[in-house]
N, C-alpha and C. Protein backbone atom coordinates (compact mmCIF):
# COMPACT_ATOMS: atom_id res chain seq x y z
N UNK A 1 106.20 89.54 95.26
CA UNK A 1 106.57 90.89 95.61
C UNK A 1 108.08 91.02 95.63
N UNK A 2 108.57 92.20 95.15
CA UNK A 2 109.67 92.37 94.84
C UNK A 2 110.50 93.77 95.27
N UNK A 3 111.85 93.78 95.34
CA UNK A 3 112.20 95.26 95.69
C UNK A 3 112.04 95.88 94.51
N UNK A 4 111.49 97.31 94.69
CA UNK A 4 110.87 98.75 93.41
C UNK A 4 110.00 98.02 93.11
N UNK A 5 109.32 96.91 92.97
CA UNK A 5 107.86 96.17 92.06
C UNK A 5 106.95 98.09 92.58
N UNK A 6 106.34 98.01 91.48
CA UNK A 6 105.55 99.47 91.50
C UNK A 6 103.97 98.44 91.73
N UNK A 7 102.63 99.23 92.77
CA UNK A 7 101.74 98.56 92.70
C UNK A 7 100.81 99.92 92.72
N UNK A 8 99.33 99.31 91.56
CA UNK A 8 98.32 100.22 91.78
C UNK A 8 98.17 100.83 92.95
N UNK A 9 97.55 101.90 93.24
CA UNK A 9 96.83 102.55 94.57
C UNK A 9 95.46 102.77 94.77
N UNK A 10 94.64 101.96 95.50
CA UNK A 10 93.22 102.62 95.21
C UNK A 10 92.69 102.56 96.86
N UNK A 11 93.19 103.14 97.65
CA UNK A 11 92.91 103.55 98.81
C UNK A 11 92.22 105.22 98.86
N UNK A 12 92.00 105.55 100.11
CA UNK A 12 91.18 107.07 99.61
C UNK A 12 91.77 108.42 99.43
N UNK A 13 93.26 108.31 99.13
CA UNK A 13 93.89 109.47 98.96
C UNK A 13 94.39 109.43 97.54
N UNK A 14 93.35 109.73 96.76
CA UNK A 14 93.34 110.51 94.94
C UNK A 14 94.45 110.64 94.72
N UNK A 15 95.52 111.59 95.48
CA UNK A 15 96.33 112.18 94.94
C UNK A 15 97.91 110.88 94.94
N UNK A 16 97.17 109.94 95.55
CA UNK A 16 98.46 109.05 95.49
C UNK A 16 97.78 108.02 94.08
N UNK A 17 98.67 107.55 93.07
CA UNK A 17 98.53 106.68 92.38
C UNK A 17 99.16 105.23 92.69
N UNK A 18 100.24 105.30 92.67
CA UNK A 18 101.02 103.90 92.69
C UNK A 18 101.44 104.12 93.92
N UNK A 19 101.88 102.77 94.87
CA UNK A 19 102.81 102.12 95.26
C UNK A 19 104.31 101.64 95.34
N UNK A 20 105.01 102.31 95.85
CA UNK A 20 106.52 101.47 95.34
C UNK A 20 107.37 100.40 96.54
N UNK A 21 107.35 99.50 96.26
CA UNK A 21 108.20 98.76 97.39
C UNK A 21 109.31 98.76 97.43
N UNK A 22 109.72 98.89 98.46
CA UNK A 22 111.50 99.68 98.95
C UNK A 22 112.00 98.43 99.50
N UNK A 23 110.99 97.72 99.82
CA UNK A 23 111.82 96.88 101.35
C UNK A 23 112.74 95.76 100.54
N UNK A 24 113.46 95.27 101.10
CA UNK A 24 115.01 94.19 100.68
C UNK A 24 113.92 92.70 100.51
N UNK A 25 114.44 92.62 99.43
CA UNK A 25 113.85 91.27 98.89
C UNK A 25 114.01 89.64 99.99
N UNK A 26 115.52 90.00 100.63
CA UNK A 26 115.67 89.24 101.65
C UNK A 26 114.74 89.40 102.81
N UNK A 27 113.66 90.15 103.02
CA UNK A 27 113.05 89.51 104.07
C UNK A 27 111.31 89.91 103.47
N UNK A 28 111.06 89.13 102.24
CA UNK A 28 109.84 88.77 101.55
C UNK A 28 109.03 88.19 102.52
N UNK A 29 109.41 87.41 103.54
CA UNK A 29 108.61 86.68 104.04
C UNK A 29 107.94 86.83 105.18
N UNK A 30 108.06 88.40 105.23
CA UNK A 30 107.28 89.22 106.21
C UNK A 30 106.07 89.59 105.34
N UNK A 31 104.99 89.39 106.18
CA UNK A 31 103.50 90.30 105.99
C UNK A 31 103.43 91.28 105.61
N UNK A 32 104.39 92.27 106.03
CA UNK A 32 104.24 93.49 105.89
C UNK A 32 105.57 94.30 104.63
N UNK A 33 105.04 95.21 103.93
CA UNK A 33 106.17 95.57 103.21
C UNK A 33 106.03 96.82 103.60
N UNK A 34 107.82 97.95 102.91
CA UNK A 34 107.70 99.04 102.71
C UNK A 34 107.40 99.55 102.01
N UNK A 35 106.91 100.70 101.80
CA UNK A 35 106.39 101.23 100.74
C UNK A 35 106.30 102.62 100.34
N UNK A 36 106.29 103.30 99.28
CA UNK A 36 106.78 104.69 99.36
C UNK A 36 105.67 105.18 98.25
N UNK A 37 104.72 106.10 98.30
CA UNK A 37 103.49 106.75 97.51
C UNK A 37 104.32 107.94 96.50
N UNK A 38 103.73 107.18 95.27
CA UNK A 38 104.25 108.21 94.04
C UNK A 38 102.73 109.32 94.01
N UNK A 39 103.15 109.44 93.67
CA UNK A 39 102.08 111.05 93.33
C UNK A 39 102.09 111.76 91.94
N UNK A 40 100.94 112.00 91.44
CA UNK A 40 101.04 112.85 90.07
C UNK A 40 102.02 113.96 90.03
N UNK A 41 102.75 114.65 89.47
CA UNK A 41 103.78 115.64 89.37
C UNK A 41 102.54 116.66 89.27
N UNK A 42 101.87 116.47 89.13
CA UNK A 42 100.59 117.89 89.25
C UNK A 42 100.28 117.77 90.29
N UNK A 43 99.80 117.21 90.93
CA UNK A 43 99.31 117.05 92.56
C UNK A 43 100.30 117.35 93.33
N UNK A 44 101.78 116.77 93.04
CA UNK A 44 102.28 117.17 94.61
C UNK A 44 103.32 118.41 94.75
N UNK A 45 103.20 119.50 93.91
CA UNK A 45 103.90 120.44 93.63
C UNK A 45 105.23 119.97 93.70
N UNK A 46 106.05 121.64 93.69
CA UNK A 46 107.87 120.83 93.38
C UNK A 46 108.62 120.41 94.14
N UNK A 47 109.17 119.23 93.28
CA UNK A 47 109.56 118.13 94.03
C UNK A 47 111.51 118.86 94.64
N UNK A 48 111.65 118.22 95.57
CA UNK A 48 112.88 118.18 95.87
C UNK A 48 113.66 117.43 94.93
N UNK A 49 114.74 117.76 94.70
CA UNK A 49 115.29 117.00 93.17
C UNK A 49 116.20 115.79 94.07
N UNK A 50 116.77 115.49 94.83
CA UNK A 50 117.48 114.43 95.41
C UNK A 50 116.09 113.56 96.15
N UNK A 51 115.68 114.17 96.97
CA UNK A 51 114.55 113.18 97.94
C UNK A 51 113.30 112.96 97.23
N UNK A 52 112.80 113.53 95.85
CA UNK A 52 111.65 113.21 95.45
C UNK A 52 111.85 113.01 93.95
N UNK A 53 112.17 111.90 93.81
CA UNK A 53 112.76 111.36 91.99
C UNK A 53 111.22 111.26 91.00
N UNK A 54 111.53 111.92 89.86
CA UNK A 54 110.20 111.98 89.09
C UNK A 54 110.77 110.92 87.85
N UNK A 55 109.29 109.91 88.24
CA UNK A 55 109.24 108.95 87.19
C UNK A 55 108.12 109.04 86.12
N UNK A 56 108.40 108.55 84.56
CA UNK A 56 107.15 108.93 83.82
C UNK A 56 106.89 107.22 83.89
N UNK A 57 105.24 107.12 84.11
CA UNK A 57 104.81 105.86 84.38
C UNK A 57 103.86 105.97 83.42
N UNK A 58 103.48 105.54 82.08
CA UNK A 58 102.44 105.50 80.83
C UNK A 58 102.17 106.95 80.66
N UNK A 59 103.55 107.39 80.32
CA UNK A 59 103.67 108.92 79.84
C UNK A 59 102.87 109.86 80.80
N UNK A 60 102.73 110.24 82.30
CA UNK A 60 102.79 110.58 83.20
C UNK A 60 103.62 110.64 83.61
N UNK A 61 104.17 111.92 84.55
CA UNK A 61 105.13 112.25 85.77
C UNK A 61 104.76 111.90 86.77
N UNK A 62 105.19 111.10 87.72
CA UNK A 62 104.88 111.00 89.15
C UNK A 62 106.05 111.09 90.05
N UNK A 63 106.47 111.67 91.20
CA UNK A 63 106.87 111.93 92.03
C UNK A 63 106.91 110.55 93.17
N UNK A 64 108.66 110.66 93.82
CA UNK A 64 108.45 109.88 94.74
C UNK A 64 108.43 110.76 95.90
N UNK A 65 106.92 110.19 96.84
CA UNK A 65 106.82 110.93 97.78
C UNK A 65 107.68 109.98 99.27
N UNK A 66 109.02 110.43 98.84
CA UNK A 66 109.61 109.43 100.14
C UNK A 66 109.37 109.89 101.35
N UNK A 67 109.08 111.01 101.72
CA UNK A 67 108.71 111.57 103.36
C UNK A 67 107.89 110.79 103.79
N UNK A 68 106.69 110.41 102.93
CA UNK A 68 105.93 109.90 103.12
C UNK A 68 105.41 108.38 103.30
N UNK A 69 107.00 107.83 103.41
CA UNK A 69 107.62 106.36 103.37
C UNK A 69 106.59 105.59 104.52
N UNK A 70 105.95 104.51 104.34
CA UNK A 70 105.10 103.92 105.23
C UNK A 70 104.96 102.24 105.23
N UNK A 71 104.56 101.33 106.10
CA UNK A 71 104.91 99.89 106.52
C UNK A 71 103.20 99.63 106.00
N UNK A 72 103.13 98.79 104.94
CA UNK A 72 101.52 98.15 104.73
C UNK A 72 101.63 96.59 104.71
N UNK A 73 100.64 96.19 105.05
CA UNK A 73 100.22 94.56 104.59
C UNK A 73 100.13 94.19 103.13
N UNK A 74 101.31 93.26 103.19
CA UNK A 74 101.21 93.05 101.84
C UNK A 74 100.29 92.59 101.20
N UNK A 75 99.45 91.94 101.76
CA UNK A 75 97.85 91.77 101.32
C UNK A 75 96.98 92.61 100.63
N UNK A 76 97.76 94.10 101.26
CA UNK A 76 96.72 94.91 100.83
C UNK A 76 97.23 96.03 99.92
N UNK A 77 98.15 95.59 98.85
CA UNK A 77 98.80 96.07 97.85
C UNK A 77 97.82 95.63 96.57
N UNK A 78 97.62 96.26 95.78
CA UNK A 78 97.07 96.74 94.08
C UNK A 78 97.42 95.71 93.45
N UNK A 79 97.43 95.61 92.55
CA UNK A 79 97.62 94.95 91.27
C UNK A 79 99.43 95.24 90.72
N UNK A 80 100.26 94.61 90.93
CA UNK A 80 101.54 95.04 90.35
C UNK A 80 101.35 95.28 88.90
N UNK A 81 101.92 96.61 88.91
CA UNK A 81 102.05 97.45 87.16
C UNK A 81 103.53 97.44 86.37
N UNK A 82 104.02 96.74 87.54
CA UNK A 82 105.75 97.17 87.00
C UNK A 82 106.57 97.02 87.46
N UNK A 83 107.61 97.51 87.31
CA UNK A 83 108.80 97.94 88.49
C UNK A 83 110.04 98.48 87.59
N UNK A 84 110.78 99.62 89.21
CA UNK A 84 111.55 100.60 88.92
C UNK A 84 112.90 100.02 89.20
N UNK A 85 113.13 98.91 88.78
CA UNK A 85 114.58 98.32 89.24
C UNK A 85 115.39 99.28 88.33
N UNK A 86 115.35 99.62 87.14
CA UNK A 86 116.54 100.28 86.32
C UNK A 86 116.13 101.74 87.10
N UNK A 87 115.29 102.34 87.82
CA UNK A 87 116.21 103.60 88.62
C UNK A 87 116.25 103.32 89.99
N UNK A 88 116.72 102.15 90.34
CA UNK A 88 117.07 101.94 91.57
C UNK A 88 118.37 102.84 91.98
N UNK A 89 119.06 103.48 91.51
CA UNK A 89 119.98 104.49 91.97
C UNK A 89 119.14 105.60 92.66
N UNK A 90 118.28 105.88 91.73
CA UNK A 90 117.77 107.69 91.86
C UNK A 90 116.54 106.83 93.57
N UNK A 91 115.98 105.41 93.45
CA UNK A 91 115.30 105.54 94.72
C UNK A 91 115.86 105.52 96.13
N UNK A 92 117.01 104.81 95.70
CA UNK A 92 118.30 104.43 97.00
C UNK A 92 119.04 105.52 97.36
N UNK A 93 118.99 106.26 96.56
CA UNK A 93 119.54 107.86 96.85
C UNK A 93 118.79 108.74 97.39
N UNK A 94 117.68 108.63 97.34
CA UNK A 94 115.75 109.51 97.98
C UNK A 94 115.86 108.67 99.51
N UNK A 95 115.96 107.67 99.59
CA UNK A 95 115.80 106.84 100.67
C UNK A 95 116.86 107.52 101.75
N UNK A 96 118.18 107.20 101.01
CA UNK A 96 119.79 107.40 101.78
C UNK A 96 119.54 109.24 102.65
N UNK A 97 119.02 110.05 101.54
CA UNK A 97 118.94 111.54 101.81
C UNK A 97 117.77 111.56 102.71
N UNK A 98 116.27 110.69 103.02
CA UNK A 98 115.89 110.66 104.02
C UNK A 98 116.25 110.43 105.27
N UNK A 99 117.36 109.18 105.13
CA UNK A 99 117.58 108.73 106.26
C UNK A 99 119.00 109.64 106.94
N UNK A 100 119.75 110.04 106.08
CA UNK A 100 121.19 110.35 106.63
C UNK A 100 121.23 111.91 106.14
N UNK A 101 120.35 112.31 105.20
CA UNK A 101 120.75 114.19 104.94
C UNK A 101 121.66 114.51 104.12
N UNK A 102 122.07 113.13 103.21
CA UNK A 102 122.91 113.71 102.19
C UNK A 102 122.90 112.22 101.08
């Protein structure tokens, strides 16, 4: 597991697809990771353009739903599909505008 590693979603909320892990690679060796739910760009209407970065993932739009930023067991993460290290700007910037408002 990795920082941005993107992971399947198959828990019972449809409208979330993937997984994204936020948390700092320096402390892997916790159980638990962060994690932030992308969402179809059809499902989660319009996005805030700073706090909700739209990624195309196998020619799909998905939305980062950072409000919706949450702590899971890493155990109980999907299948890794990927990862968003080359827009690590646009997620560290969604994160920064959650946490600080700008």
């Amino acid at each position: 597991m990795a920082q941005f590693d993107l992971y399947e979603y198959a828990g019972p909320n449809r409208s979330v697809a993937y997984l994204l892990d936020v948390q700092s690679d320096l402390l892997r060796d916790l159980t638990s990771r962060v994690v932030v739910p992308l969402v179809q760009l059809d499902e989660f209407g319009l996005p805030m353009k700073k706090l909700n970065p739209v990624f195309s993932i196998d020619g799909v739009d998905h939305v980062m739903a950072t409000s919706e930023i949450a702590g899971a067991p890493g155990k109980t993460l999907g299948r890794r599909v990927g990862s968003l290290e080359t827009r690590r700007h646009d997620i560290k910037a969604a994160l920064d505008f959650l946490v600080d408002g700008y």
